[in-house]
N, C-alpha and C. Protein backbone atom coordinates (compact mmCIF):
# COMPACT_ATOMS: atom_id res chain seq x y z
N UNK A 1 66.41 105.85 112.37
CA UNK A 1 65.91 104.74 111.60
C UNK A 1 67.09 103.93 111.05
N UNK A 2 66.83 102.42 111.01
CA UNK A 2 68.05 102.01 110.74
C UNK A 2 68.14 101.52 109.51
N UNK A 3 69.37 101.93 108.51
CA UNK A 3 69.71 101.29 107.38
C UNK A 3 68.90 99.65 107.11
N UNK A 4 68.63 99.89 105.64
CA UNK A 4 68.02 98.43 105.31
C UNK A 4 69.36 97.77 104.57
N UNK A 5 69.09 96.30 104.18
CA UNK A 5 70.28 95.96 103.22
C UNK A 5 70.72 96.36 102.62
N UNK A 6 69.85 96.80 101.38
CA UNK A 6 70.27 97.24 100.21
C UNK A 6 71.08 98.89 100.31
N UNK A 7 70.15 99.64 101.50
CA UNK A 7 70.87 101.38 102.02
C UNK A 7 72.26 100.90 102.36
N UNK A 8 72.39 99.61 103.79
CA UNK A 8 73.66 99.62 103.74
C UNK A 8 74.77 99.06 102.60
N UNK A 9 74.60 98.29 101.58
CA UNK A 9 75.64 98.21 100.85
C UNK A 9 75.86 98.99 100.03
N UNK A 10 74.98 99.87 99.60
CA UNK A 10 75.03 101.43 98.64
C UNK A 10 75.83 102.12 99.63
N UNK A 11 75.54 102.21 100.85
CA UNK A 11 76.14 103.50 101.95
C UNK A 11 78.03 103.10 101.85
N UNK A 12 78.18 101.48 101.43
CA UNK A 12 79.78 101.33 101.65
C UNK A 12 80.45 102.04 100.51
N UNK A 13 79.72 102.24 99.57
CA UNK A 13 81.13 103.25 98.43
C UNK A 13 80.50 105.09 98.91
N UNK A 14 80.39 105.54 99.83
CA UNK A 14 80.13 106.93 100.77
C UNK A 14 81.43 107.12 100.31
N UNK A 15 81.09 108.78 99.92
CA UNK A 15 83.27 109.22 100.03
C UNK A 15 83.25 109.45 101.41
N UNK A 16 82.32 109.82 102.26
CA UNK A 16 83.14 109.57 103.67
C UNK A 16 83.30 108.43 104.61
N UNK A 17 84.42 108.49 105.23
CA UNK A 17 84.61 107.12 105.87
C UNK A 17 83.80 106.67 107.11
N UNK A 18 83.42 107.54 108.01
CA UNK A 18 82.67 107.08 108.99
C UNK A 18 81.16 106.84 108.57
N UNK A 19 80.87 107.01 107.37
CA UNK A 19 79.54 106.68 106.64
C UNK A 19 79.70 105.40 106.36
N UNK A 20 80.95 105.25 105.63
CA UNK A 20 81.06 103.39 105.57
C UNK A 20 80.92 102.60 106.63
N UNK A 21 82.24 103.22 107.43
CA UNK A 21 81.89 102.67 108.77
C UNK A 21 80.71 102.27 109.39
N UNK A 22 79.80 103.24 109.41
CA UNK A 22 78.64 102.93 110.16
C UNK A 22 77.72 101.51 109.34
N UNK A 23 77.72 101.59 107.63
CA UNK A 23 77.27 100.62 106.72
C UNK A 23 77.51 99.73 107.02
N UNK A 24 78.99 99.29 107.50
CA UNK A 24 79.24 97.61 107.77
C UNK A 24 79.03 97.37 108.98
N UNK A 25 79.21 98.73 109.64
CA UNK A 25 78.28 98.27 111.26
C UNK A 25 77.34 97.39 111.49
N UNK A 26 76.04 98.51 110.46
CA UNK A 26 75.19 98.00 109.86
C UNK A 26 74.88 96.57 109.67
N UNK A 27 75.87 96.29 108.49
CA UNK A 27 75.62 95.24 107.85
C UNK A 27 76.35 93.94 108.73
N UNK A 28 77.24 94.40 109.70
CA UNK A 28 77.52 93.28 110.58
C UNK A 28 76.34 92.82 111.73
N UNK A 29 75.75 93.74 111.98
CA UNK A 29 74.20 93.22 112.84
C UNK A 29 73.45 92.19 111.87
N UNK A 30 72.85 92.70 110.74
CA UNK A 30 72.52 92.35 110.16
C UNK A 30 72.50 90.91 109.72
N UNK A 31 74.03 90.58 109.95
CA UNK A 31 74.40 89.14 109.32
C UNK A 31 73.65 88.37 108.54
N UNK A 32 73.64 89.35 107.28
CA UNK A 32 72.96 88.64 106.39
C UNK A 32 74.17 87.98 105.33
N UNK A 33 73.95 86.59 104.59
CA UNK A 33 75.10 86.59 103.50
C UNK A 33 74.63 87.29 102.23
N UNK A 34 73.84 87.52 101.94
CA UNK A 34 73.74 88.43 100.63
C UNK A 34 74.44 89.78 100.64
N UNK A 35 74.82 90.22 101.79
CA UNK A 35 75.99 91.43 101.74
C UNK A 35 77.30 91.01 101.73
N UNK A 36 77.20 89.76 101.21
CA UNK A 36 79.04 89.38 101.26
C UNK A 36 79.66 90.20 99.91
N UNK A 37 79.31 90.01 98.87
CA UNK A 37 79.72 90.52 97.76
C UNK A 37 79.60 91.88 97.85
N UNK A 38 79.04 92.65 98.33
CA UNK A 38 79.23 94.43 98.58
C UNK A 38 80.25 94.22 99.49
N UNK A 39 80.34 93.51 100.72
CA UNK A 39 81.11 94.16 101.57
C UNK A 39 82.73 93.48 100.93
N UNK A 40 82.88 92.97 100.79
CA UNK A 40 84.05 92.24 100.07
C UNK A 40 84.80 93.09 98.75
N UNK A 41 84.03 93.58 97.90
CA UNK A 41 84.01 94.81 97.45
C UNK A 41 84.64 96.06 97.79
N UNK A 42 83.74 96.20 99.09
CA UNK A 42 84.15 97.67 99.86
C UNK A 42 85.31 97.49 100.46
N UNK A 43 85.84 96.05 100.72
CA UNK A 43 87.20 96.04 101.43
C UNK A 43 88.44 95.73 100.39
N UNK A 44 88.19 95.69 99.57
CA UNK A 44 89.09 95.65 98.20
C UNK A 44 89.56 97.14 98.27
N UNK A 45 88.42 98.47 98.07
CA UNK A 45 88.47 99.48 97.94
C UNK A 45 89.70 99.90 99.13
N UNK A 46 88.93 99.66 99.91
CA UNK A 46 88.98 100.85 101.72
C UNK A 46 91.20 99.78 101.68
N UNK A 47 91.25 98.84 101.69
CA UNK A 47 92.26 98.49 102.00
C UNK A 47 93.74 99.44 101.09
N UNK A 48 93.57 100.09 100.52
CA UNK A 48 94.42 101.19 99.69
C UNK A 48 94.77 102.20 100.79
N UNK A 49 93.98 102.28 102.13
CA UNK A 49 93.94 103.43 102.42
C UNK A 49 94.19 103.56 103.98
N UNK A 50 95.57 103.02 104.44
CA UNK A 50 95.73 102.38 105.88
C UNK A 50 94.94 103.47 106.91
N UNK A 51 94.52 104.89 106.85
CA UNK A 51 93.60 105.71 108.01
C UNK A 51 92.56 105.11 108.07
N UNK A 52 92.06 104.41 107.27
CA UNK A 52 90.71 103.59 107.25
C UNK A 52 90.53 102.35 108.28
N UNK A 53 91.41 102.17 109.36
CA UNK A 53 91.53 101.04 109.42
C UNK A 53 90.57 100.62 110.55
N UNK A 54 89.97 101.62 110.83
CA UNK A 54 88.63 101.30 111.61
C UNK A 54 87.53 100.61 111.08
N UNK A 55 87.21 101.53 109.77
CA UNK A 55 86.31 101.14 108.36
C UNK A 55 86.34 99.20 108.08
N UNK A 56 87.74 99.23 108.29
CA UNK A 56 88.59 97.60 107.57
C UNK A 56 88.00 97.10 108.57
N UNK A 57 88.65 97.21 109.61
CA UNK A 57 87.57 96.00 110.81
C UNK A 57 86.60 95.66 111.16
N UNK A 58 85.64 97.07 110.80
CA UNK A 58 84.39 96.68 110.30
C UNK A 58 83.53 95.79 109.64
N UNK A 59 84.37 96.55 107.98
CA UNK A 59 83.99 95.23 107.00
C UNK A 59 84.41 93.93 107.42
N UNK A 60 85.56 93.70 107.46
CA UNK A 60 86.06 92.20 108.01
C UNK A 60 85.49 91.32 108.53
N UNK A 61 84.84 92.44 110.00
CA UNK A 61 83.81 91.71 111.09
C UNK A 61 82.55 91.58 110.34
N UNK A 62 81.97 92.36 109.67
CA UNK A 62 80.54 92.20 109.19
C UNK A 62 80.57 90.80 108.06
N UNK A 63 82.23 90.97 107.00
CA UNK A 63 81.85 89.64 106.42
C UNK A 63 82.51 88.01 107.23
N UNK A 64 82.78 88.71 108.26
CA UNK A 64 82.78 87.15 109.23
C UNK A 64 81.36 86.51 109.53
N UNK A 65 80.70 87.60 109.97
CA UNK A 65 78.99 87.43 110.29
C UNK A 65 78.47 87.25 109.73
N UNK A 66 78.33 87.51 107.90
CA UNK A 66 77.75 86.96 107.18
C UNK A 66 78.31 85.90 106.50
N UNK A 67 79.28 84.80 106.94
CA UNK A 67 79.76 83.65 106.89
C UNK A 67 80.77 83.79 105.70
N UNK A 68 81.62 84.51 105.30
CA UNK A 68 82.52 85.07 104.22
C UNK A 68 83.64 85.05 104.74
């Protein structure tokens, strides 16, 4: 079943990373702009943490898609 909006921007502060990952996956299909401010957020966080950097391109891509 697939994440709704609101599951995926709760799912981006997950302490694990491929849980985020999958959130902005998520939320990059999605391309909604009301997840700009979570995901923008979550990349404030995740950018502290260069192993993440799968996570980062994620978010990045998801807030390209939602016009951010």
């Amino acid at each position: 079943m697939a994440l709704t909006l609101d599951e995926a921007a709760a799912q981006l502060g997950h302490r694990l990373s491929p849980k985020r990952r999958s959130a902005a996956s998520r939320l990059r299909r999605l391309a909604d702009p009301a997840a700009g401010p979570a995901l923008l957020e979550a990349l404030r966080r995740e950018v502290r943490d260069a192993r993440t950097w799968e996570t980062q391109y994620q978010i990045v891509m998801a807030l390209g898609m939602c016009g951010r």
